[in-house]
N, C-alpha and C. Protein backbone atom coordinates (compact mmCIF):
# COMPACT_ATOMS: atom_id res chain seq x y z
N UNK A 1 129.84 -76.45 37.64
CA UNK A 1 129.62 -77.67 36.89
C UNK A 1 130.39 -78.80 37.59
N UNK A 2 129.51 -79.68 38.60
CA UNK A 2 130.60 -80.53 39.09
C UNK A 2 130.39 -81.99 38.42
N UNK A 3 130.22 -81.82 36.68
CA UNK A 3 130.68 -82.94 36.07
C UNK A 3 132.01 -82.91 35.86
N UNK A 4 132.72 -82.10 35.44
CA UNK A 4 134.19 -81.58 36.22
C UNK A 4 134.72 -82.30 36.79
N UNK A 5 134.79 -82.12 37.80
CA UNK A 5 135.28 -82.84 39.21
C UNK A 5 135.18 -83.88 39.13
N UNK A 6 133.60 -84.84 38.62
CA UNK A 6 134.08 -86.25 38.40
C UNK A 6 134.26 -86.57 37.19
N UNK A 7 134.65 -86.05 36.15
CA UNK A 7 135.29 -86.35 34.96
C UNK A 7 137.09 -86.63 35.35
N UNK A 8 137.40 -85.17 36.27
CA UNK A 8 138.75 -85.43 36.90
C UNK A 8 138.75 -86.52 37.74
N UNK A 9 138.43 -86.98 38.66
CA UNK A 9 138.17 -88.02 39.50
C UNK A 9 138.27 -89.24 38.74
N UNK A 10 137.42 -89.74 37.62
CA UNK A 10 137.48 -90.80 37.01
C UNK A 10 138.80 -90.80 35.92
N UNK A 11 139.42 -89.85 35.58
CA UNK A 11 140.87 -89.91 34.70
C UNK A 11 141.95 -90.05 35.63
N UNK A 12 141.29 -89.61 37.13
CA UNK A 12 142.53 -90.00 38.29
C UNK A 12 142.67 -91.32 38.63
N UNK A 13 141.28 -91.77 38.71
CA UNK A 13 141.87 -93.56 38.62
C UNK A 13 141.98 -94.40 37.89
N UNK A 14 141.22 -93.81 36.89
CA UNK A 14 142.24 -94.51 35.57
C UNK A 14 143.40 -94.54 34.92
N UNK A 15 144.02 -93.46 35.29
CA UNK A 15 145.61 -93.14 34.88
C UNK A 15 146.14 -93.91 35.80
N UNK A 16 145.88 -94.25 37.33
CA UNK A 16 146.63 -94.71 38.40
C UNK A 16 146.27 -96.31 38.17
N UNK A 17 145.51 -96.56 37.42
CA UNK A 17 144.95 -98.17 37.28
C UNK A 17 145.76 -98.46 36.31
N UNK A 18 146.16 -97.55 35.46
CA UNK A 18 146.66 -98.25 34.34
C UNK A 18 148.44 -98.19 33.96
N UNK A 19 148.58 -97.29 35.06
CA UNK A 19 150.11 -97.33 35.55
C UNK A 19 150.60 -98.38 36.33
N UNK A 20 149.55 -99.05 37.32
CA UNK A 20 149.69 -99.63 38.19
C UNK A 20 149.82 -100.96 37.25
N UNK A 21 149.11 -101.20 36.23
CA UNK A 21 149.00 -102.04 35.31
C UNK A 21 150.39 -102.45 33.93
N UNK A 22 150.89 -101.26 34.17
CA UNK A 22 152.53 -101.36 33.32
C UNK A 22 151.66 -100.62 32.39
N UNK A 23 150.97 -99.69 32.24
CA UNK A 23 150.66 -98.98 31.00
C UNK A 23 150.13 -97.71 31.07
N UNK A 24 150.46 -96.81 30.05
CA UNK A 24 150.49 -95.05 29.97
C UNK A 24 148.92 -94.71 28.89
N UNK A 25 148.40 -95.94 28.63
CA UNK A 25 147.20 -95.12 27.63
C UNK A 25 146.49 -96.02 28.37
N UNK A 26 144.91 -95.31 28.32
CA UNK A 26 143.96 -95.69 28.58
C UNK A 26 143.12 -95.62 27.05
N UNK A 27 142.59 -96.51 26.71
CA UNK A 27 141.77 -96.23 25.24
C UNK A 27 139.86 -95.90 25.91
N UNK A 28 139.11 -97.01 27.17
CA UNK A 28 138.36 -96.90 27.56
C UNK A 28 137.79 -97.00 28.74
N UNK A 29 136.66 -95.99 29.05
CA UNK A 29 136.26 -96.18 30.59
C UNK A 29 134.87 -96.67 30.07
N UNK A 30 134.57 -97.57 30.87
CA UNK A 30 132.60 -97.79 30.95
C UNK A 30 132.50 -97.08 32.80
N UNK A 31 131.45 -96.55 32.43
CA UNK A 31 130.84 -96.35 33.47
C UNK A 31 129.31 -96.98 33.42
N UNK A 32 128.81 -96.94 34.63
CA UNK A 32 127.27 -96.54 34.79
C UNK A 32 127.13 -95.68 35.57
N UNK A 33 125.82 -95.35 35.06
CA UNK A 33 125.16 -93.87 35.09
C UNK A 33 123.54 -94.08 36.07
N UNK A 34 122.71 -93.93 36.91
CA UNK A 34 121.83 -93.97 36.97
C UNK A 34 121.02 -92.32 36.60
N UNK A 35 120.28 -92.44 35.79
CA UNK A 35 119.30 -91.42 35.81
C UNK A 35 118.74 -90.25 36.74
N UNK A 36 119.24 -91.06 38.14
CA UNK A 36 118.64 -89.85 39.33
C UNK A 36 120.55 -89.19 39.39
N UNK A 37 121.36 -90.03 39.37
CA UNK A 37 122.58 -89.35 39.94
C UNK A 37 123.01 -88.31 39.70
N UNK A 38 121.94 -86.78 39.71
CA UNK A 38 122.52 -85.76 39.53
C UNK A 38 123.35 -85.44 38.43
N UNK A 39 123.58 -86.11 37.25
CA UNK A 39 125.12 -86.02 36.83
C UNK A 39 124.45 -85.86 34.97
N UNK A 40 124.84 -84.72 34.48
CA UNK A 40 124.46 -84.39 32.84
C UNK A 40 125.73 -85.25 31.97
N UNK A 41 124.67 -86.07 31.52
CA UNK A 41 125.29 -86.92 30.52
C UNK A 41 126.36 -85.84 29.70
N UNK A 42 125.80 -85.72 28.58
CA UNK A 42 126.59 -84.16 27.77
C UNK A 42 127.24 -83.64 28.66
N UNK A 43 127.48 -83.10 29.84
CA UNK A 43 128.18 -82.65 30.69
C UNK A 43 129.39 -82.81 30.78
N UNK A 44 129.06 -84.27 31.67
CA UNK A 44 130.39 -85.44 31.81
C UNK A 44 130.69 -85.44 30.53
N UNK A 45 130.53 -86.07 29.06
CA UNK A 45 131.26 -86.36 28.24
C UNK A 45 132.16 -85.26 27.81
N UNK A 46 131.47 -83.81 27.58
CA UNK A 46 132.07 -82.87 27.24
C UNK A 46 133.39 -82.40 28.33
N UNK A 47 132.79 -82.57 29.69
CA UNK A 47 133.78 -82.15 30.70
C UNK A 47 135.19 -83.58 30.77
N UNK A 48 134.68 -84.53 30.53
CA UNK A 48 135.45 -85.52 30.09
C UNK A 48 137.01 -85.21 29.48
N UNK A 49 136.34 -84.84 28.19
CA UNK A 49 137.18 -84.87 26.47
C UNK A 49 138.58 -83.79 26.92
N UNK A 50 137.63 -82.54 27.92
CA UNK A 50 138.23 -81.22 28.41
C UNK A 50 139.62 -81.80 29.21
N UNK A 51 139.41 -82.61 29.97
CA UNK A 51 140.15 -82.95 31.25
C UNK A 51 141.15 -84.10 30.97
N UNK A 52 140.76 -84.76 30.25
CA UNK A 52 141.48 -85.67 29.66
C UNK A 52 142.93 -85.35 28.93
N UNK A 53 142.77 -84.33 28.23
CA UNK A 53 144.08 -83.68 27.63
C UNK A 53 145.17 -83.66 28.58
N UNK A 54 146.25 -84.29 27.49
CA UNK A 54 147.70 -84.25 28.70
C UNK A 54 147.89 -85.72 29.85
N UNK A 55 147.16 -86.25 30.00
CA UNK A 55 146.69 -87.19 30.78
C UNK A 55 146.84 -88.31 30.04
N UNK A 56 147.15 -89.88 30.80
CA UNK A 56 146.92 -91.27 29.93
C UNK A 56 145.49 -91.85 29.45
N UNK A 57 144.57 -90.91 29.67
CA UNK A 57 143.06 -91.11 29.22
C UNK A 57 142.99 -90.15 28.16
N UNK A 58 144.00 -89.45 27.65
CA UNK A 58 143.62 -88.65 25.99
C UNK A 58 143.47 -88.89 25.10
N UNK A 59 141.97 -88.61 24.22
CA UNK A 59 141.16 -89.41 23.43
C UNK A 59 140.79 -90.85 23.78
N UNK A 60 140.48 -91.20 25.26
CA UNK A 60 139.87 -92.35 25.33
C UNK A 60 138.51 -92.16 25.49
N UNK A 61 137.52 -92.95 25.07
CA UNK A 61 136.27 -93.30 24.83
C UNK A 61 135.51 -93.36 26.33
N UNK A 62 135.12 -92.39 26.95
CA UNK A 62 134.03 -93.00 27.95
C UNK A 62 132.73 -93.23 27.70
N UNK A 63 132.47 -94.43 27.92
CA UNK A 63 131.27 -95.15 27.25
C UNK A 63 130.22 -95.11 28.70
N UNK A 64 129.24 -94.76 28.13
CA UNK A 64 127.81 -94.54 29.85
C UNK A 64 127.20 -95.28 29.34
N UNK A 65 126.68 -96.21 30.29
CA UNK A 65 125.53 -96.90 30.49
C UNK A 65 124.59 -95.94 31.18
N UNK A 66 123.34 -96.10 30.99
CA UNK A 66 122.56 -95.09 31.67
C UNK A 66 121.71 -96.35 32.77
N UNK A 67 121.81 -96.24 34.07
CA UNK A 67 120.94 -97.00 34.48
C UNK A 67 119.23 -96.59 34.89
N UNK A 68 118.42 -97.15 34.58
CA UNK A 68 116.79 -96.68 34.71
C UNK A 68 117.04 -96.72 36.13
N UNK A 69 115.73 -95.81 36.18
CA UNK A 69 115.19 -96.01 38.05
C UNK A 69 114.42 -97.08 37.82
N UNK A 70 114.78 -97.93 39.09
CA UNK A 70 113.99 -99.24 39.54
C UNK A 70 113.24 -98.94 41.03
N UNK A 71 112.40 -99.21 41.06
CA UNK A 71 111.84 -99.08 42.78
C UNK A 71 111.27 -100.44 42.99
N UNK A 72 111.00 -100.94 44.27
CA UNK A 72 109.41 -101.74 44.98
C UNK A 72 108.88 -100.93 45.32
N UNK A 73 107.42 -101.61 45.01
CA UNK A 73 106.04 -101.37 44.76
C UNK A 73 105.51 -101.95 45.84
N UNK A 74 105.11 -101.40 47.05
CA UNK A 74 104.89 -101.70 48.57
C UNK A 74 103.87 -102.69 48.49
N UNK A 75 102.57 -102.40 47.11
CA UNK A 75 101.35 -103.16 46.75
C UNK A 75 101.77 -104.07 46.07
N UNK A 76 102.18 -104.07 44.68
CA UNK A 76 102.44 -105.73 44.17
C UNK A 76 102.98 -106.36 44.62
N UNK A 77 104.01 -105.78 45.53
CA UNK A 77 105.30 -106.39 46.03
C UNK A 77 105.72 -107.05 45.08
N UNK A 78 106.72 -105.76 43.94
CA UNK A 78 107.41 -106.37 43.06
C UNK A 78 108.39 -105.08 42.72
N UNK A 79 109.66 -105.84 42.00
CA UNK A 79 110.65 -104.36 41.56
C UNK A 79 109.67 -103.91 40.03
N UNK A 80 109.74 -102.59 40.31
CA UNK A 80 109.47 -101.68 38.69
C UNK A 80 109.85 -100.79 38.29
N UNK A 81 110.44 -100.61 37.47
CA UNK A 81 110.89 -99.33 36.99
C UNK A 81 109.76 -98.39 36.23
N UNK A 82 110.39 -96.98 36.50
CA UNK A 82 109.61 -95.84 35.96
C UNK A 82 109.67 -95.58 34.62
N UNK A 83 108.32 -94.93 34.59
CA UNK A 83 108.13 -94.85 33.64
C UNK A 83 108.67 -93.08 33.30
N UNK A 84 108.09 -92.63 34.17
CA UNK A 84 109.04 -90.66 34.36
C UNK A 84 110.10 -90.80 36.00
N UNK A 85 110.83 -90.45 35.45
CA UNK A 85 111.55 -90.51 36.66
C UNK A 85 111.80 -89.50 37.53
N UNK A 86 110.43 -88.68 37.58
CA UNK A 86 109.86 -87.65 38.26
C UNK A 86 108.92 -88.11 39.24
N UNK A 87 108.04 -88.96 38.84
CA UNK A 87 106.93 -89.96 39.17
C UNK A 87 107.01 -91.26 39.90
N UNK A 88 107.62 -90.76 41.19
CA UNK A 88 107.32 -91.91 42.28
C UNK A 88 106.25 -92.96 42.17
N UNK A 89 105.60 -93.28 41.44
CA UNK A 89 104.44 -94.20 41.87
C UNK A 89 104.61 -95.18 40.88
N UNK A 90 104.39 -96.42 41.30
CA UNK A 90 103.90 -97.91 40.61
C UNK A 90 103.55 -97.58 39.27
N UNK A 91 104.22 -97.99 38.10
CA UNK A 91 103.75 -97.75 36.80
C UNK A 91 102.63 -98.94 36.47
N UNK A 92 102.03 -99.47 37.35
CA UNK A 92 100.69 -100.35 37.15
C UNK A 92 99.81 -100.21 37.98
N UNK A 93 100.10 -99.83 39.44
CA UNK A 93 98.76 -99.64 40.20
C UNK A 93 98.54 -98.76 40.71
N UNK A 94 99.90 -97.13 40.56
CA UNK A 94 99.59 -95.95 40.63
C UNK A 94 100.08 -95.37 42.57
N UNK A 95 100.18 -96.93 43.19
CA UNK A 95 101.05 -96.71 44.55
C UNK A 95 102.02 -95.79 44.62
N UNK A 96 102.11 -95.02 45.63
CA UNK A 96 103.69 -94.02 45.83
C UNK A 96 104.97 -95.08 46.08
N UNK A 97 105.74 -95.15 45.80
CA UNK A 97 106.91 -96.30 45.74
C UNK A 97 108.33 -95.12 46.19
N UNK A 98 108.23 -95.20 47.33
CA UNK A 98 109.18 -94.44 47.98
C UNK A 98 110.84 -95.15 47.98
N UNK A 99 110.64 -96.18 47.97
CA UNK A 99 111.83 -97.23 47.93
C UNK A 99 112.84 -97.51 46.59
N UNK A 100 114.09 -96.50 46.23
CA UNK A 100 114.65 -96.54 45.25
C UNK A 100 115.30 -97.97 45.15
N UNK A 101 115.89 -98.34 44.11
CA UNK A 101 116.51 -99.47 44.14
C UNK A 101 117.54 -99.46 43.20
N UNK A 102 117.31 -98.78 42.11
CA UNK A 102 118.65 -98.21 41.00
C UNK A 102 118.20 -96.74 41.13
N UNK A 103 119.19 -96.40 40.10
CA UNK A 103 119.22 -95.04 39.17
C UNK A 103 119.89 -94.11 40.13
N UNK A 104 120.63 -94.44 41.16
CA UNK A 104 121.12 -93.26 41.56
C UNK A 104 122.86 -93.35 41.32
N UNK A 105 123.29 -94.58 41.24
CA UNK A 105 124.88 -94.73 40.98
C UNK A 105 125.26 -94.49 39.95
N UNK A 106 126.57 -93.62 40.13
CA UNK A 106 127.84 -93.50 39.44
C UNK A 106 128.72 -94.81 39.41
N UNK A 107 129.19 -95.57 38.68
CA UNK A 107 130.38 -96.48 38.92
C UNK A 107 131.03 -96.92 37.90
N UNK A 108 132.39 -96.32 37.83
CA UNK A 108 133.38 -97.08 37.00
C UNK A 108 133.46 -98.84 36.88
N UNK A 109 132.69 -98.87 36.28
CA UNK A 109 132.46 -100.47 35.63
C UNK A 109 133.95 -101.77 35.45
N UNK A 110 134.74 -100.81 34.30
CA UNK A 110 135.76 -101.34 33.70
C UNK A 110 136.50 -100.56 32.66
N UNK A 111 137.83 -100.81 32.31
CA UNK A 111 138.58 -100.04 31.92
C UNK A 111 139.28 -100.83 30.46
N UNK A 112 139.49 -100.29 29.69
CA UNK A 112 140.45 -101.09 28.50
C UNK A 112 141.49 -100.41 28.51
N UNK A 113 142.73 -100.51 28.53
CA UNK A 113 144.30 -100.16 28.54
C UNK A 113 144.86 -100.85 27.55
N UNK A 114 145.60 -99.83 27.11
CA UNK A 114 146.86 -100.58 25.65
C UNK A 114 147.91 -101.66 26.72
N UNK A 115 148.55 -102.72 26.38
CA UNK A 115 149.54 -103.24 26.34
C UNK A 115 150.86 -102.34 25.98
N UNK A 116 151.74 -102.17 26.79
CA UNK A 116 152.74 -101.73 26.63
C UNK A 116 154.17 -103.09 26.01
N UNK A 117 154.69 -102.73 24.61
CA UNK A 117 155.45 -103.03 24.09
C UNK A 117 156.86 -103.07 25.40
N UNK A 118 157.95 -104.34 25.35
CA UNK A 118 158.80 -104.66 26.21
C UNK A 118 159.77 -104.29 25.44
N UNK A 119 160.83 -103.42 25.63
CA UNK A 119 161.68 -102.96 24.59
C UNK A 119 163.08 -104.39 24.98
N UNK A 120 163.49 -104.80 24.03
CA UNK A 120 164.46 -106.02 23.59
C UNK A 120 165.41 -105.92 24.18
């Protein structure tokens, strides 16, 4: 299961972002997600929640954006997204549209971190 690995991966730079930041909790990660990127939604979240324990991301919220597949359409010459994202071809004129354009990235978007209290 190598949602795993990037569940660990993404609590590694968020713990290091938010240390680097003067702070020990992380409350949220956004990511995006594209649809082709190999990567099980349920997976990641569950492998997430797992990995997180013990860590400055425990019980923080990772929030997915899912991004659609987008391609050009060699014939309209226009971007479109799919309609199956099994189904290479133009969802209007039925062209093979070999040319991805989303849906394959992973990317840590942005992060929310607590404020750490300045002791007096």
């Amino acid at each position: 299961m190598h949602e795993l690995s990037i569940a660990q991966s993404l609590i590694n730079l968020a713990s290091q972002t938010a240390r680097e930041a003067g702070s020990s909790v992380v409350i949220k990660l956004n990511i995006r997600m594209g649809l082709l990127s190999g990567i099980g939604k349920n997976a990641l979240l569950f492998s997430f929640g797992l990995a997180a324990e013990g860590t400055p991301c425990a019980g923080a919220e990772l929030a997915i954006e899912e991004v659609p597949v987008s391609v050009m359409c060699p014939h309209c010459e226009e971007v479109k997204f799919l309609v199956d994202q099994y189904c290479f071809q133009c969802p209007i004129c039925g062209t093979p549209t070999p040319q991805i354009l989303s849906g394959q990235e992973l990317e840590l978007v942005s992060l929310e971190i607590a404020a750490e209290e300045v002791a007096a």
